[in-house]
N, C-alpha and C. Protein backbone atom coordinates (compact mmCIF):
# COMPACT_ATOMS: atom_id res chain seq x y z
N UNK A 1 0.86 -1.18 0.00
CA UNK A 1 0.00 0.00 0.00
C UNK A 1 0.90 1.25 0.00
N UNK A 2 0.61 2.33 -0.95
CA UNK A 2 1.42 3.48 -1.23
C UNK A 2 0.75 4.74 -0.52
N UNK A 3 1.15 5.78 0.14
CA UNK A 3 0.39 6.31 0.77
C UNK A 3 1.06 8.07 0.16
N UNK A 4 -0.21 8.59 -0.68
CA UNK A 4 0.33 10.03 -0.95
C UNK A 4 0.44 11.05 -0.26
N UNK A 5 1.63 11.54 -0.29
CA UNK A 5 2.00 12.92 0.49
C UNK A 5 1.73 14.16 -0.52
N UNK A 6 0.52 15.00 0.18
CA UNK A 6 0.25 16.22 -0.25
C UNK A 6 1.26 17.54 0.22
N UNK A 7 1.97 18.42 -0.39
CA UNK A 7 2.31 19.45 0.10
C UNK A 7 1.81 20.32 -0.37
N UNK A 8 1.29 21.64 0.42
CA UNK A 8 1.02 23.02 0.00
C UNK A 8 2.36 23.76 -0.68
N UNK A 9 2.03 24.42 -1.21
CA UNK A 9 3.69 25.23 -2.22
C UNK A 9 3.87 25.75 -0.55
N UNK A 10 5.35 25.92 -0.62
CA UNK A 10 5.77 26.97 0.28
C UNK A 10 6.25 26.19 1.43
N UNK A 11 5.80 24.63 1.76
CA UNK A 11 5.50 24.20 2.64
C UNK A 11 7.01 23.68 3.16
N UNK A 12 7.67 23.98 4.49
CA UNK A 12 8.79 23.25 4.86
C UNK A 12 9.98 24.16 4.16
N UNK A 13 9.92 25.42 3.49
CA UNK A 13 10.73 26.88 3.31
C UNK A 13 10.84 27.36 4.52
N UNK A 14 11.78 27.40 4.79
CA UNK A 14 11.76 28.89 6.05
C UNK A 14 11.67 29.65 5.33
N UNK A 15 11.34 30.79 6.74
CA UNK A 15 10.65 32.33 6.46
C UNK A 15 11.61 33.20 5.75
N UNK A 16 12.70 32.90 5.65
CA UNK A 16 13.98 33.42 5.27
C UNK A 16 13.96 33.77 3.58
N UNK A 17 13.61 32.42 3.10
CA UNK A 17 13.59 32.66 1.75
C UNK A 17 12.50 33.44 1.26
N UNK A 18 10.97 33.50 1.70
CA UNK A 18 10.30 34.32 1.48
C UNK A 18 10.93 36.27 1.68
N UNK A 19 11.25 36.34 2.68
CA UNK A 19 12.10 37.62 3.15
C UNK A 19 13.04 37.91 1.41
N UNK A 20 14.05 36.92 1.00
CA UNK A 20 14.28 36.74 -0.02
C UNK A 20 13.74 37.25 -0.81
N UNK A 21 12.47 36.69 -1.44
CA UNK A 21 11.73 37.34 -2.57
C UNK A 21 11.21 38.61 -2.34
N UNK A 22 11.07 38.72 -0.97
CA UNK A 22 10.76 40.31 -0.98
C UNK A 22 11.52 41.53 -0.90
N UNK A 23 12.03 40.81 -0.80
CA UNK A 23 13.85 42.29 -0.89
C UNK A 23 13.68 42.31 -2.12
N UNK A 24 14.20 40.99 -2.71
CA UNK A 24 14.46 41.53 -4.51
C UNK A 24 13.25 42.02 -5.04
N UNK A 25 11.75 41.79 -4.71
CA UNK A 25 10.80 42.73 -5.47
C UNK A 25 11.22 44.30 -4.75
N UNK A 26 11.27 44.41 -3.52
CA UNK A 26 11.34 45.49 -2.91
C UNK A 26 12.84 46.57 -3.85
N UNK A 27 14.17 45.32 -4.54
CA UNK A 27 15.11 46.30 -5.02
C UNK A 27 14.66 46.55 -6.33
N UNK A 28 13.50 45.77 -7.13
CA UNK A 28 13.14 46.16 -8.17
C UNK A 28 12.93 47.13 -8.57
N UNK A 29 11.32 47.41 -7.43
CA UNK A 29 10.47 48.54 -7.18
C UNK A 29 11.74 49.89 -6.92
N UNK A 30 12.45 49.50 -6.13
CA UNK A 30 13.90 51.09 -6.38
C UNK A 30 14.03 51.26 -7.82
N UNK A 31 14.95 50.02 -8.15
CA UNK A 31 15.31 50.60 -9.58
C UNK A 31 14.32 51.22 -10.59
N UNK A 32 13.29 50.65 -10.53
CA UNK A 32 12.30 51.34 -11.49
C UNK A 32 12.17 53.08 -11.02
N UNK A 33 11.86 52.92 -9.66
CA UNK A 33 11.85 54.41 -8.95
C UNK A 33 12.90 55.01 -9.76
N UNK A 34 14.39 54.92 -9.41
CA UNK A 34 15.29 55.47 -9.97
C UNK A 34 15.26 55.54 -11.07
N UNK A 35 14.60 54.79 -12.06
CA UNK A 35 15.02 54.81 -13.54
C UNK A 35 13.73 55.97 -13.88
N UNK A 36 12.82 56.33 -12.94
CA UNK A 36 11.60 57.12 -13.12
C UNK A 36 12.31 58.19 -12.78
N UNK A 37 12.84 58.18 -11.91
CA UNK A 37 13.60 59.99 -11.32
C UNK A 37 14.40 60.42 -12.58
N UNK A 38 15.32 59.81 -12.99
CA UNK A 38 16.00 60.07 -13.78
C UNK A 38 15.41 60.44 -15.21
N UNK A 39 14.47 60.05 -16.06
CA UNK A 39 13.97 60.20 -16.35
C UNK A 39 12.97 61.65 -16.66
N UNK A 40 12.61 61.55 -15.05
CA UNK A 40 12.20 62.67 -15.09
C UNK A 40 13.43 64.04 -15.09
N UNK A 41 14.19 63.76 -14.76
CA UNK A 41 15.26 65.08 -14.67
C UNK A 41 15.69 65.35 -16.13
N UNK A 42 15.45 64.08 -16.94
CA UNK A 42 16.00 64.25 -18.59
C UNK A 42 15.11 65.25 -19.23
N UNK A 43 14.22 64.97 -18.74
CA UNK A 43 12.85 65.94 -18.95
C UNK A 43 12.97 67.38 -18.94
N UNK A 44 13.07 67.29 -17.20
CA UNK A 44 13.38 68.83 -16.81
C UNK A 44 14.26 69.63 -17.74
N UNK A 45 15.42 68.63 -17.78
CA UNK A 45 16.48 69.88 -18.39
C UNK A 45 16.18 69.75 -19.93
N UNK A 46 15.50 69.44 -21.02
CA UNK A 46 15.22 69.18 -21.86
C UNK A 46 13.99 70.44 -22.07
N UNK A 47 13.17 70.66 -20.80
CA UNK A 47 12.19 71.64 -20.96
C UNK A 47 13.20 73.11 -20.44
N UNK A 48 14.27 72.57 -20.13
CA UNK A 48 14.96 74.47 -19.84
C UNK A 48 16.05 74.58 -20.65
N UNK A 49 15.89 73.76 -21.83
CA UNK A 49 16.87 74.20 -22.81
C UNK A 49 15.94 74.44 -23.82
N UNK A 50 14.53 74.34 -23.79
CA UNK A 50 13.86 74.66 -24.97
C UNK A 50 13.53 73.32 -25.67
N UNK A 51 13.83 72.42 -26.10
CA UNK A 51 13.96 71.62 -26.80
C UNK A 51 13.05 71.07 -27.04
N UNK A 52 11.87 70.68 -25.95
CA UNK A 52 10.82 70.39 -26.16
C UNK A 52 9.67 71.35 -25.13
């Protein structure tokens, strides 16, 4: 007789690796920030040189 073992995802991870995935979404969410600031400053000086 074979007896199936169910696991839930996630199940028997420490909390650690979750922490994990949330830093790296959390350094994502920066870089995008940063790549938005910057962005925006290309802007700025683009509108005080006239250009657009």
């Amino acid at each position: 007789m074979t007896q199936e073992v169910t696991r839930a995802p996630g199940d028997g991870e420490p909390p650690e690796s979750r922490w994990g995935i949330l830093k790296a979404a959390a350094a994502a969410i920066a870089a995008g920030a940063a790549a938005v600031t910057a962005l925006c400053a290309v802007v700025e000086v683009l509108l005080a040189l006239g250009v657009i």
